[in-house]
Protein backbone atom coordinates (compact mmCIF):
# COMPACT_ATOMS: atom_id res chain seq x y z
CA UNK A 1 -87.78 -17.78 123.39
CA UNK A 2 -89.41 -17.44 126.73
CA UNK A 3 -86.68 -19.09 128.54
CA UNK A 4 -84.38 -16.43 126.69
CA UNK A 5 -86.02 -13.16 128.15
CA UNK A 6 -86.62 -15.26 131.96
CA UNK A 7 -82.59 -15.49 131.65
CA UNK A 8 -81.80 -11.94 130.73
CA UNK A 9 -84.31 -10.25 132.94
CA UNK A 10 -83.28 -11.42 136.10
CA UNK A 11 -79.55 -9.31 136.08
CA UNK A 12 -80.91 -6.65 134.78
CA UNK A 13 -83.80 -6.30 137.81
CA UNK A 14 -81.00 -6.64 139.93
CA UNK A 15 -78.68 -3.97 139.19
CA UNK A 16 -82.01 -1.54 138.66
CA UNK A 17 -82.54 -2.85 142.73
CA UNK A 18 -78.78 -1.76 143.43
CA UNK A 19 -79.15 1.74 141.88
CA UNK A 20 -82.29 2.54 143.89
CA UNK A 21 -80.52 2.02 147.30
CA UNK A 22 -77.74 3.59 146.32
CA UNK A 23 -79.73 6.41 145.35
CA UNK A 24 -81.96 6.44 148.33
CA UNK A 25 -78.99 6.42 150.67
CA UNK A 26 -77.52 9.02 149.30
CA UNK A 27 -80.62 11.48 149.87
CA UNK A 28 -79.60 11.09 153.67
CA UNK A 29 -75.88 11.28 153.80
CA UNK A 30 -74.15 14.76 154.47
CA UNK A 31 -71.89 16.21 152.58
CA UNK A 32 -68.38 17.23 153.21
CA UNK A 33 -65.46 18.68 152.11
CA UNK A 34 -61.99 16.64 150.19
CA UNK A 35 -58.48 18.41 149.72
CA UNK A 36 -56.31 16.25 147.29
CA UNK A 37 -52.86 17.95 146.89
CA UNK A 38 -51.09 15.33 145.56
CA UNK A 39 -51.59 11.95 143.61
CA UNK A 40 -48.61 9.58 143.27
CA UNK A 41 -49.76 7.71 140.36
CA UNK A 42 -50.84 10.91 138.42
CA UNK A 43 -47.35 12.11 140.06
CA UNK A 44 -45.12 9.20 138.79
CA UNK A 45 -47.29 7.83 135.73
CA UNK A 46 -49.22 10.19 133.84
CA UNK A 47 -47.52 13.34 134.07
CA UNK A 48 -44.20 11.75 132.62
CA UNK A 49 -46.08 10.21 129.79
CA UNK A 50 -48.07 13.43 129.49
CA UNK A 51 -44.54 15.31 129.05
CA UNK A 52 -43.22 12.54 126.77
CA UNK A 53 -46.51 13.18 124.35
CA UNK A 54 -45.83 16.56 124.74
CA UNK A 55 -42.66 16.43 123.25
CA UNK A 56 -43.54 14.28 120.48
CA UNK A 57 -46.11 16.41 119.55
CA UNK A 58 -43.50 19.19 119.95
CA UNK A 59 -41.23 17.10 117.50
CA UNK A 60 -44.16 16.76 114.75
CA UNK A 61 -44.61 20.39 115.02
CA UNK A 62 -41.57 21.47 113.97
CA UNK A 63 -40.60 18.36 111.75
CA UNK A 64 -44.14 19.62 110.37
CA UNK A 65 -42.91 23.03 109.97
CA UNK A 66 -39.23 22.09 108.41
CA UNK A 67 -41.47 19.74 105.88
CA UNK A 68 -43.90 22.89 104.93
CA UNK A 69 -41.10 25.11 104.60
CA UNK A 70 -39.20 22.71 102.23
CA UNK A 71 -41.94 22.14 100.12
CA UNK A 72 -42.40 26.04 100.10
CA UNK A 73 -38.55 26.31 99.22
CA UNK A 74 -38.84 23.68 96.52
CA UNK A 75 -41.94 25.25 95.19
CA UNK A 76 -39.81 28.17 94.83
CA UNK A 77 -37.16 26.54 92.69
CA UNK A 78 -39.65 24.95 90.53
CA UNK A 79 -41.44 28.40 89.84
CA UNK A 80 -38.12 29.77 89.81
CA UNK A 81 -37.04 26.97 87.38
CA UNK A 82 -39.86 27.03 85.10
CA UNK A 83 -39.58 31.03 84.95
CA UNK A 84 -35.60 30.41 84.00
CA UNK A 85 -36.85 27.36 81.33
CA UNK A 86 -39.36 30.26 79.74
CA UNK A 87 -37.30 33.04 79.68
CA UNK A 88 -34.05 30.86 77.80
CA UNK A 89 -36.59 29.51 75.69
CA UNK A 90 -37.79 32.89 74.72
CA UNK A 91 -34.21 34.45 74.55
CA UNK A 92 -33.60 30.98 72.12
CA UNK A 93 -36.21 32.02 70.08
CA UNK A 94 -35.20 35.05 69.83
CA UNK A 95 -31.99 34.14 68.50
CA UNK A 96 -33.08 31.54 66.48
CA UNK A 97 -35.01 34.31 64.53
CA UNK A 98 -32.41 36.62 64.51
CA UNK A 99 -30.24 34.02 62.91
CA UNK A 100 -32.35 32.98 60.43
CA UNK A 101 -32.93 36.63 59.52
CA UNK A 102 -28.85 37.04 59.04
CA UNK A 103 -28.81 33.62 57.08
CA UNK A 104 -31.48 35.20 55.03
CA UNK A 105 -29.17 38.41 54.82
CA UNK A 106 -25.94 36.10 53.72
CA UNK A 107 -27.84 33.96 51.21
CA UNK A 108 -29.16 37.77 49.01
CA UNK A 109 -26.01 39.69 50.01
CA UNK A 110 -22.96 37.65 50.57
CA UNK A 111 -20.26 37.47 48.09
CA UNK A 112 -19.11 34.14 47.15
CA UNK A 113 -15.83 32.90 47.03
CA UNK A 114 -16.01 31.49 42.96
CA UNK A 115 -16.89 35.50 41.81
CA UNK A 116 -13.43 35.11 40.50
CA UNK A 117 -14.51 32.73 37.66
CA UNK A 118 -17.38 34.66 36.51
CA UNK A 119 -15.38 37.02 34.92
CA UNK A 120 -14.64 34.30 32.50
CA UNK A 121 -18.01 33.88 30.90
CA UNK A 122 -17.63 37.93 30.49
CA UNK A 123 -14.78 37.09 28.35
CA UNK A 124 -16.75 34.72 25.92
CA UNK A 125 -17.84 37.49 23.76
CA UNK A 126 -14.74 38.94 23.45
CA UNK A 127 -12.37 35.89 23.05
CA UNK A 128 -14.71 35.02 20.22
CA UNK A 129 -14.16 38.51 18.45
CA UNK A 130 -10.09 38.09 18.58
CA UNK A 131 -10.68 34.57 16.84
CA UNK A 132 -11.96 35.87 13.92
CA UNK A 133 -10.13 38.41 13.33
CA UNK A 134 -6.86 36.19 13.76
CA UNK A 135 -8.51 34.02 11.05
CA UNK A 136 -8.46 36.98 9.16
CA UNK A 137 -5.35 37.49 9.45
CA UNK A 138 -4.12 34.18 8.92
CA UNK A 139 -6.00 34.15 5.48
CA UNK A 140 -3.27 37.03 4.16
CA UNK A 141 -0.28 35.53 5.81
CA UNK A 142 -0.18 37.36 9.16
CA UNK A 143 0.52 34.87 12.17
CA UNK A 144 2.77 32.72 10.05
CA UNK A 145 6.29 32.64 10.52
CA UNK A 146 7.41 30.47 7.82
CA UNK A 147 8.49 32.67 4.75
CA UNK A 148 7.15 29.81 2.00
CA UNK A 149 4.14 29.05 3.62
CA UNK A 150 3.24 32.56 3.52
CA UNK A 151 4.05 33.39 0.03
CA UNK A 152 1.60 30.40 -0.54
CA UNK A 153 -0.80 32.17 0.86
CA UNK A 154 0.11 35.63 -0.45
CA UNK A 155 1.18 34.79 -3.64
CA UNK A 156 -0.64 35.14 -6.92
CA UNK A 157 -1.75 31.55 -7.57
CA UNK A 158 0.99 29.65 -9.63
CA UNK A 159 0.66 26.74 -12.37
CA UNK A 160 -0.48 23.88 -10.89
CA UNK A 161 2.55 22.24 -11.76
CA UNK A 162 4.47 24.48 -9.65
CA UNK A 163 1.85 24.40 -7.02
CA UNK A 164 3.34 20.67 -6.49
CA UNK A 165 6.78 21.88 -6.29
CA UNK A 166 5.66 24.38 -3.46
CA UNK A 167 4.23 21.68 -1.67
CA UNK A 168 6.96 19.34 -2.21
CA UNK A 169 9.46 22.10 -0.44
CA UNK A 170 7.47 22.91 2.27
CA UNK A 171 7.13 19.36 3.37
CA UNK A 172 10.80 18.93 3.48
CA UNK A 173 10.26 21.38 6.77
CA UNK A 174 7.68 18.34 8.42
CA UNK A 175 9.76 14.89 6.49
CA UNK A 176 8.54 12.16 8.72
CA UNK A 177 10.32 8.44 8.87
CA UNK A 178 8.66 7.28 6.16
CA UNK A 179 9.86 10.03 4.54
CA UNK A 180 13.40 9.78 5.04
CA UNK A 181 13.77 6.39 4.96
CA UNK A 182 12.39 6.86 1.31
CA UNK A 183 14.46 10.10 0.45
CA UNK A 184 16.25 11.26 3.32
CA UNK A 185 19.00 13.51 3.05
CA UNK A 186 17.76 15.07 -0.18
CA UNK A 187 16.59 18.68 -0.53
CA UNK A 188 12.77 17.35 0.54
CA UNK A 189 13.88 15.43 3.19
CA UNK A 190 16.94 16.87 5.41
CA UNK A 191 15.87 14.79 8.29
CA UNK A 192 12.78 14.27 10.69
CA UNK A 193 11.62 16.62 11.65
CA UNK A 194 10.46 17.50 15.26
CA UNK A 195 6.99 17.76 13.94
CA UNK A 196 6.43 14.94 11.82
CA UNK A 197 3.92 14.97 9.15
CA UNK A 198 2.61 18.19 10.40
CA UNK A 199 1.49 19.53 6.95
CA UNK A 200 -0.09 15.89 5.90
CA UNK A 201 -1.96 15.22 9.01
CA UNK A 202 -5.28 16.09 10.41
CA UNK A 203 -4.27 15.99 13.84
CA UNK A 204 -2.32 19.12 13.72
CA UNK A 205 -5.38 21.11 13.36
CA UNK A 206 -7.11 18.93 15.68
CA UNK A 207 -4.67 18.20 18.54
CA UNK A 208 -1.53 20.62 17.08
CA UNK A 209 1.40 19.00 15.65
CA UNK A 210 3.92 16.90 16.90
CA UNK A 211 5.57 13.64 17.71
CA UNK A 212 3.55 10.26 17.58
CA UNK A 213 1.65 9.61 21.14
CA UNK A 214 1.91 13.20 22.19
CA UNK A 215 -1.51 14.17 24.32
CA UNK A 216 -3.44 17.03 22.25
CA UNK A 217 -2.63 20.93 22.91
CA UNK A 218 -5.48 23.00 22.30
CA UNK A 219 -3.48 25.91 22.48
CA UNK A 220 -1.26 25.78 19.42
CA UNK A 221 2.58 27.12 19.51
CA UNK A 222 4.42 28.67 16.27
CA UNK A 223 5.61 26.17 15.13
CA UNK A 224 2.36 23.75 15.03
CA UNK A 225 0.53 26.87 13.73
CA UNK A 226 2.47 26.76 10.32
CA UNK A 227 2.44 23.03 10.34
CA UNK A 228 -1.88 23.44 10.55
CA UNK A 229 -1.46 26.42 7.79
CA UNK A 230 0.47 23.80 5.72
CA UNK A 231 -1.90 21.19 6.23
CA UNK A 232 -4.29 23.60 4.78
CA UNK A 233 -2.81 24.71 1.86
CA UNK A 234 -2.01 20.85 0.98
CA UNK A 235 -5.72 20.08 1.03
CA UNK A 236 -7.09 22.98 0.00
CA UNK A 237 -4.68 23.36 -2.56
CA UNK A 238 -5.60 26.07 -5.94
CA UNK A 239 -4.41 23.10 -8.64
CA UNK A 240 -6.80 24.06 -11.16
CA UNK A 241 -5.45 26.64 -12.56
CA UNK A 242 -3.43 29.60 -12.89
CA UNK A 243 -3.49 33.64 -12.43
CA UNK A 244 -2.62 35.53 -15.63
CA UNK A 245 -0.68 38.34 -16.36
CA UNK A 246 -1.44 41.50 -17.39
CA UNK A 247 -0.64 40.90 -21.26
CA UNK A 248 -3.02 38.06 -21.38
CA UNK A 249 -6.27 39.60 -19.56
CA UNK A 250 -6.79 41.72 -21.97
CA UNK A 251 -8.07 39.82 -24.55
CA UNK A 252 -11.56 39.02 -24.17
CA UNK A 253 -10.79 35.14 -23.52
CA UNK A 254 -7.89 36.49 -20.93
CA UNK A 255 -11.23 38.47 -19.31
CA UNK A 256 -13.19 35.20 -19.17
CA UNK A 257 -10.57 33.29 -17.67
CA UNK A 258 -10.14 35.86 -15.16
CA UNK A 259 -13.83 35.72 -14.03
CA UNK A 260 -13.89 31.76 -13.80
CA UNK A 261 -10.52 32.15 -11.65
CA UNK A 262 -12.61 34.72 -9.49
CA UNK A 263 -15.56 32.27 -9.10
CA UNK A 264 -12.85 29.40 -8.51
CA UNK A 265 -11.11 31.14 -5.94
CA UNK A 266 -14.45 32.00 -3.98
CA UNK A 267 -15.08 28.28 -3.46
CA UNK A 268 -11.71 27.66 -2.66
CA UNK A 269 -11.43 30.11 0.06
CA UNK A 270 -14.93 28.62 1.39
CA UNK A 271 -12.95 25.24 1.67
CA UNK A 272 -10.49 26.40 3.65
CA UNK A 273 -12.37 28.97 6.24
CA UNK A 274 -13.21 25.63 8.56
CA UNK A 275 -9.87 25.13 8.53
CA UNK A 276 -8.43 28.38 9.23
CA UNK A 277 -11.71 29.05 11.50
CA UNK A 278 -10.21 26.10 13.49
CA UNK A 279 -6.10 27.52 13.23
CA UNK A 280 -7.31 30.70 14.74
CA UNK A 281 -9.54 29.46 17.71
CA UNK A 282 -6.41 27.55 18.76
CA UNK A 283 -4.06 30.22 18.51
CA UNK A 284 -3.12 32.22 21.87
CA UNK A 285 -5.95 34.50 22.35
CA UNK A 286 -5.25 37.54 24.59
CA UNK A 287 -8.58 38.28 25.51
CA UNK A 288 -8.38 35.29 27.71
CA UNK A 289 -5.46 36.45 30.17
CA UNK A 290 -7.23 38.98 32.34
CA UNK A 291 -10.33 36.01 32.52
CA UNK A 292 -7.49 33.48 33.08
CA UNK A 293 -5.82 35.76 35.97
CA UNK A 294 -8.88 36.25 37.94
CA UNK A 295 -10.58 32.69 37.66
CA UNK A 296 -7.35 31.30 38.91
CA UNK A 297 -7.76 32.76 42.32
CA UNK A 298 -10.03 29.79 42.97
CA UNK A 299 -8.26 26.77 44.48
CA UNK A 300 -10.87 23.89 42.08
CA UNK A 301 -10.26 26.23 38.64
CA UNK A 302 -6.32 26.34 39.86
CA UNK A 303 -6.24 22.05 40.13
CA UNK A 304 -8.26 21.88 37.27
CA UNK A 305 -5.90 24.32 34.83
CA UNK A 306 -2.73 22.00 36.17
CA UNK A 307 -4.57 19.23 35.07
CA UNK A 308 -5.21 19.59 31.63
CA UNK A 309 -3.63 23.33 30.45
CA UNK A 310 -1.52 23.07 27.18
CA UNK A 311 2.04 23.86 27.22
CA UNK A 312 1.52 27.05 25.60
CA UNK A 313 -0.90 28.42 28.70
CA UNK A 314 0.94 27.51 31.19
CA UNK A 315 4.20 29.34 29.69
CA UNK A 316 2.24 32.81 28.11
CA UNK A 317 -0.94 32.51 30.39
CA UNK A 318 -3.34 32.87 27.40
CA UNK A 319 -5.21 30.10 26.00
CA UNK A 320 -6.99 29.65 22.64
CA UNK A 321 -10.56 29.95 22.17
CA UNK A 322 -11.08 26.08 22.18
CA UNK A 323 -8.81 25.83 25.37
CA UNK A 324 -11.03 28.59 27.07
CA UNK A 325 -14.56 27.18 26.28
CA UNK A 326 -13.02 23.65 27.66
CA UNK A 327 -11.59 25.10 30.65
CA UNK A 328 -14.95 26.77 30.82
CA UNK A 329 -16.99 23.80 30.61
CA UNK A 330 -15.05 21.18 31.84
CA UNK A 331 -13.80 22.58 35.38
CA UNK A 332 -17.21 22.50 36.22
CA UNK A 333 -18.12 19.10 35.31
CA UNK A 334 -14.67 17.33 34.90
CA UNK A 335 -13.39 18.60 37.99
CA UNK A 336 -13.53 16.78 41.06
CA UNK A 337 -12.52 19.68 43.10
CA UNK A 338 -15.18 21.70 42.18
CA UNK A 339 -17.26 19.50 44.03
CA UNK A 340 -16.54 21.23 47.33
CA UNK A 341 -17.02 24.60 45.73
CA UNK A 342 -20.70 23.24 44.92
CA UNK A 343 -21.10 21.57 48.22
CA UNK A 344 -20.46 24.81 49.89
CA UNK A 345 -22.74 26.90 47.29
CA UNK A 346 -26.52 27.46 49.51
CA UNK A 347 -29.50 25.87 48.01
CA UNK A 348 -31.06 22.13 47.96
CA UNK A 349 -29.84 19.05 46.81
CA UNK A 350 -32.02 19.10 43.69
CA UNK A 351 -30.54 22.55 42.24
CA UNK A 352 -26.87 21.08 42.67
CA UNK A 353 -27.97 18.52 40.76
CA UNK A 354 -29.65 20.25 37.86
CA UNK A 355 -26.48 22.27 38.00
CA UNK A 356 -24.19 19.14 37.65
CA UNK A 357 -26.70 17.70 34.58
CA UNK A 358 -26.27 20.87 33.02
CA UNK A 359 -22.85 20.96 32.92
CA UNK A 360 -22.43 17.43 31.87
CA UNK A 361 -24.76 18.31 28.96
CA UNK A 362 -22.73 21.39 28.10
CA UNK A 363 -19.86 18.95 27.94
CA UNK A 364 -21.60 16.86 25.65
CA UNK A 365 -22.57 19.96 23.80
CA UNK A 366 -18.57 20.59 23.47
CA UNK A 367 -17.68 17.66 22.09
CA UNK A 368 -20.70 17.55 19.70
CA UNK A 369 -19.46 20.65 18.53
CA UNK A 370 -15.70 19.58 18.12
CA UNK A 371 -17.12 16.75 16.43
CA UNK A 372 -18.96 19.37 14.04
CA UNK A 373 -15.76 21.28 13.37
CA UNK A 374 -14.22 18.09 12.18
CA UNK A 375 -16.93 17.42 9.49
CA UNK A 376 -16.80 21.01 8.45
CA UNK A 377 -13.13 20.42 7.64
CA UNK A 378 -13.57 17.26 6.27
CA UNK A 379 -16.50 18.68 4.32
CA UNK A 380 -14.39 21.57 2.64
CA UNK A 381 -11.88 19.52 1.59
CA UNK A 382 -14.47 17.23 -0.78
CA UNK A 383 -16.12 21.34 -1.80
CA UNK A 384 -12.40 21.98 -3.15
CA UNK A 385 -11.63 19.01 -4.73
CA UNK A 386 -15.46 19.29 -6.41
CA UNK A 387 -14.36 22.74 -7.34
CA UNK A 388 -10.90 21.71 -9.22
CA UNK A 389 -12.64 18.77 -10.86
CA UNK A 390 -15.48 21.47 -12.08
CA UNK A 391 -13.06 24.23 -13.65
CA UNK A 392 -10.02 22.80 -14.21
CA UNK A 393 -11.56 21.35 -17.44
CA UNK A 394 -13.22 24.94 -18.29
CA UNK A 395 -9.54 26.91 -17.23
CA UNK A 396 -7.96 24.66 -19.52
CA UNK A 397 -9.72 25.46 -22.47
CA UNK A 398 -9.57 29.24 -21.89
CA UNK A 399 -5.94 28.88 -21.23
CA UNK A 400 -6.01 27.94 -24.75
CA UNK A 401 -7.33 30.47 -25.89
CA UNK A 402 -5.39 32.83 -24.09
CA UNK A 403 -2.70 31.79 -26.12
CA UNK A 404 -3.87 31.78 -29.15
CA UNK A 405 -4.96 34.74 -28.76
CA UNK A 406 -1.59 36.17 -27.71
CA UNK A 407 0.02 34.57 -30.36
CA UNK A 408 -2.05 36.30 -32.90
């Protein structure tokens, strides 16, 4: 270590030696005066490099100032920008608002296009009303054009002996092949008729009379209207018995035979109302044109009435009862082009559907109660055969007594 500081101390004793002459000689020199006007390497070096970084710095200065005043300018735009953003989002809003308001507006006030149909279901009560009292009317004779089927009904009630020959000569007006190939060209049989089996058939009050294969009318002409009166009257027939005259009720056994015809012909009349209930509710109705008229303005009720209408609609534009509860019910469900009429109808996807499962339930509901009709017919036929097997016996033995009674 001591050889360390003996190296370093020597240069530094030195130069403190060299300062103190330097000092001391300067204590005794006199001063004097220098004028420099001019330095060539100042001249020719640094003042050119001092005007060079001059000009840079100029340069950075401005490029310093074009950068601030671009980033004020783009500031600008952005505030400018987001002030645009907020005031389109508010004026959005705004109309998003106001538009739901008007949707709100629509959905309570707006009118839709299927009003039309509604009038239909108005109708319902009214249609029904007509029915009955064509069924009414049917049960004295009115609606039917053909004179013997109306005497039938009109008629007091014959022998029932000569209740066969009255259905023998109306059948001659519905002879089918079997028919005439049996006795065709006789009185009963003239030929075939264009409406085969009309008065022997269920299907003509069911589906209306006709040819073999023909696709059901619910709306019945003329002509399959007697044909279902006929059918009637051949099932429903009055074979027990008799009306008497006005000699022979006036004996007291001519009295009681007139009270068990009374009682008779109650029951029989209650055998045939299903049927005749049926004739009338698919006879032209015409409460249903007006209804018809205005629910045809809609283009799905329109497809579905070329669809399916009966003959007899389409040429009179009034429909029977039963053709105006199925149009009813089933150009809502059976309809395919009702479909866009629903899709178009406001409200969520699980009201359309409760909609569509109601109306496939009312269809259901329709044929339940077709199927209901049937019975009923079928059920007043076995009531008036019960009812001839029950007095016939009893009319019988009064009609013997009748005459003896007259004969005395």
């Amino acid at each position: 270590m001591d050889k360390h500081l003996r190296r370093y101390s020597r240069p530094a004793v030195f130069t403190l030696s060299l300062i103190s002459f330097l000092i001391a000689m300067s204590t005794h020199a006199k001063a004097m005066t220098v004028n420099v006007n001019s330095s060539i390497p100042v001249t020719t070096q640094i003042v050119p490099q001092l005007s060079a970084a001059n000009g840079t710095l100029t340069e950075i200065a401005t490029t310093q100032h074009q950068v601030g005043a671009a980033i004020n300018a783009s500031a600008n735009k952005i505030s400018s920008s987001i002030e645009q953003a907020e005031q389109s989002r508010a004026t959005q809003e705004s109309f998003a608002r106001q538009s739901e308001r008007l949707e709100q507006s629509r959905r309570s006030f707006a009118v839709p296009e299927t009003i039309c149909t509604e009038s239909t279901s108005g109708s319902a009560a009214r249609v029904s009303s007509q029915a009955r009292a064509t069924q009414s009317s049917y049960a004295r004779g009115g609606g039917v054009s053909n004179k013997t089927i109306r005497s039938a009904l009109t008629d007091a009630t014959p022998a029932p002996e000569q209740v066969q020959y009255q259905s023998a000569a109306i059948h001659g007006q519905w002879c089918d092949e079997t028919d005439y190939a049996a006795y065709g060209g006789t009185d009963l049989c003239p030929s075939v008729s264009q409406y085969p089996g009309g008065d022997k058939q269920l299907a003509s009050l069911l589906d209306g009379a006709g040819k073999p294969g023909k696709t059901p009318d619910l709306t019945f002409t003329q002509k399959q209207i007697d044909a279902a009166v006929a059918y009637t009257l051949n099932t429903t027939a009055p074979a027990a018995g008799r009306q008497l005259g006005k000699g022979e009720v006036k004996t007291a056994s001519g009295k009681q035979y007139a009270g068990l015809m009374t009682q008779y012909e109650g029951i029989m009349d209650a055998a045939r109302e299903p049927q005749m209930a049926m004739i009338a509710s698919s006879t032209p109705n015409k409460a249903t044109k007006d209804a018809l008229n205005d629910a045809l303005k809609v283009p799905s009720a329109q497809s579905y009435f070329d669809d399916t209408a009966s003959e007899q609609a389409r040429s009179s534009g009034e429909m029977s009862q039963r053709e105006f509860e199925s149009f009813e019910v089933g150009r809502r469900y059976a309809n395919t082009a009702y479909l866009s009429d629903l899709q178009q109808m406001e409200g969520d996807n699980l009201i359309r559907e409760q909609i569509r499962v109601q109306n496939l339930g009312n269809w259901l509901a329709l044929a339940s109660k077709r199927e209901l009709e049937k019975s009923n017919i079928l059920t007043g036929q076995v009531l008036a055969l019960l009812a001839t097997e029950q007095y016939r016996p009893q009319l019988a033995a009064k009609m013997e007594q009748v005459k003896a009674g007259v004969a005395r």
